[in-house]
Protein backbone atom coordinates (compact mmCIF):
# COMPACT_ATOMS: atom_id res chain seq x y z
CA UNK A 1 33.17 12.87 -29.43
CA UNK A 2 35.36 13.91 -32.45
CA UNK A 3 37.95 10.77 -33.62
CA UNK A 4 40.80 12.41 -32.09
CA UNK A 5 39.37 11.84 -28.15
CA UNK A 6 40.79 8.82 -26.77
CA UNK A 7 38.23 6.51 -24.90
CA UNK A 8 39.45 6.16 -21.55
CA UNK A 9 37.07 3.54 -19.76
CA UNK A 10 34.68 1.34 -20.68
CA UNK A 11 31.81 3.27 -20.15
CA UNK A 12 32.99 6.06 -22.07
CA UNK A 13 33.76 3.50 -25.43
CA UNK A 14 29.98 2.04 -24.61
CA UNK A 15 28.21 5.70 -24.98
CA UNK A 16 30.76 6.41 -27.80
CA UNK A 17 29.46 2.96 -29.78
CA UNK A 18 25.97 3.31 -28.47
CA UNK A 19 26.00 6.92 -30.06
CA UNK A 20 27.51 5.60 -33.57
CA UNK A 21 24.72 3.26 -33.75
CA UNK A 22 27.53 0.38 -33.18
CA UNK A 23 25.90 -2.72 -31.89
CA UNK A 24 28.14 -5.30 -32.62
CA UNK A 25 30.99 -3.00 -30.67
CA UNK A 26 28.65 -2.43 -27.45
CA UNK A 27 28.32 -6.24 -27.40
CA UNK A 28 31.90 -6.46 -27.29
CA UNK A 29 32.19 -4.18 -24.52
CA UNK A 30 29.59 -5.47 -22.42
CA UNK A 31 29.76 -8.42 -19.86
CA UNK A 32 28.33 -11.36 -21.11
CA UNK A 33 27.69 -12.61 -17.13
CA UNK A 34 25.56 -9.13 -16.42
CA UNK A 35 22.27 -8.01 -17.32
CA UNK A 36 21.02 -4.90 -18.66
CA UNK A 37 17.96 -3.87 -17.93
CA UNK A 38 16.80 -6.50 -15.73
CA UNK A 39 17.43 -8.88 -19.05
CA UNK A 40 19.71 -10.90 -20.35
CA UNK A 41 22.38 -9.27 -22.52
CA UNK A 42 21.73 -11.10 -25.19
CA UNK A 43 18.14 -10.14 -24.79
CA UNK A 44 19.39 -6.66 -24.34
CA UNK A 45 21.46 -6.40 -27.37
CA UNK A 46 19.19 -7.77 -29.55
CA UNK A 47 16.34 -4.93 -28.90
CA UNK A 48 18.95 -2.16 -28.33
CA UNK A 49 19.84 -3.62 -32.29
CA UNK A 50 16.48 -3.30 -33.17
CA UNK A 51 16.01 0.31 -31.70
CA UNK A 52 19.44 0.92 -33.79
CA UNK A 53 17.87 -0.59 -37.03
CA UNK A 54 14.88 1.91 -36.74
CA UNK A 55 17.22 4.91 -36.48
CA UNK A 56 19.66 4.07 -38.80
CA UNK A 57 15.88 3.50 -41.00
CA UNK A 58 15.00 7.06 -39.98
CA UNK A 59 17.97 8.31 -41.83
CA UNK A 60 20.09 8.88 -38.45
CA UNK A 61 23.46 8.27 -38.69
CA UNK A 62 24.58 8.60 -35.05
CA UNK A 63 22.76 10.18 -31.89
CA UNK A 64 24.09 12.39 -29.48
CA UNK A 65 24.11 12.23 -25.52
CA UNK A 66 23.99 14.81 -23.11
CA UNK A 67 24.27 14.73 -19.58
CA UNK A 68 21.39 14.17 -16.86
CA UNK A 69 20.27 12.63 -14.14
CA UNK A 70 17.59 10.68 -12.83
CA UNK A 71 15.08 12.06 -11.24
CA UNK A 72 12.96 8.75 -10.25
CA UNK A 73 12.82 8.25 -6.48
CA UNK A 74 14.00 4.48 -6.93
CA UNK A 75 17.18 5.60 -8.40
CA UNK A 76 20.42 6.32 -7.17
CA UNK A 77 21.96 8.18 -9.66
């Protein structure tokens, strides 16, 4: 996503902060009431930080998404 695209829901701004390596932003944007995966979003941010740390340690200064699917039979997507 080049700065010129305009983030039009939430999801979109989470994968756009999740792939600058953004954690303080995707805590912003995330319910504090929900869980992520099956754990408390504070839980949640606080390793998805520390997976961020390691990158940004790697030398990576953003990752890049692409689009898939699940293919596990106890998901919906």
């Amino acid at each position: 996503m080049n700065n010129n695209t305009k983030l039009k829901t939430q999801a979109q701004a989470v994968v756009h902060f999740i792939e600058q390596l953004d954690i303080e932003m995707v805590d912003t944007l995330l319910d504090d009431t929900l869980e992520y995966q099956d754990m408390d979003k504070d839980i949640f941010i606080n390793k998805l930080g520390h997976a961020f740390n390691e990158f940004i340690e790697s030398g990576d200064t953003c990752l890049n998404s692409t689009k898939g699917f699940c293919d596990s039979v106890i998901c919906n997507y």
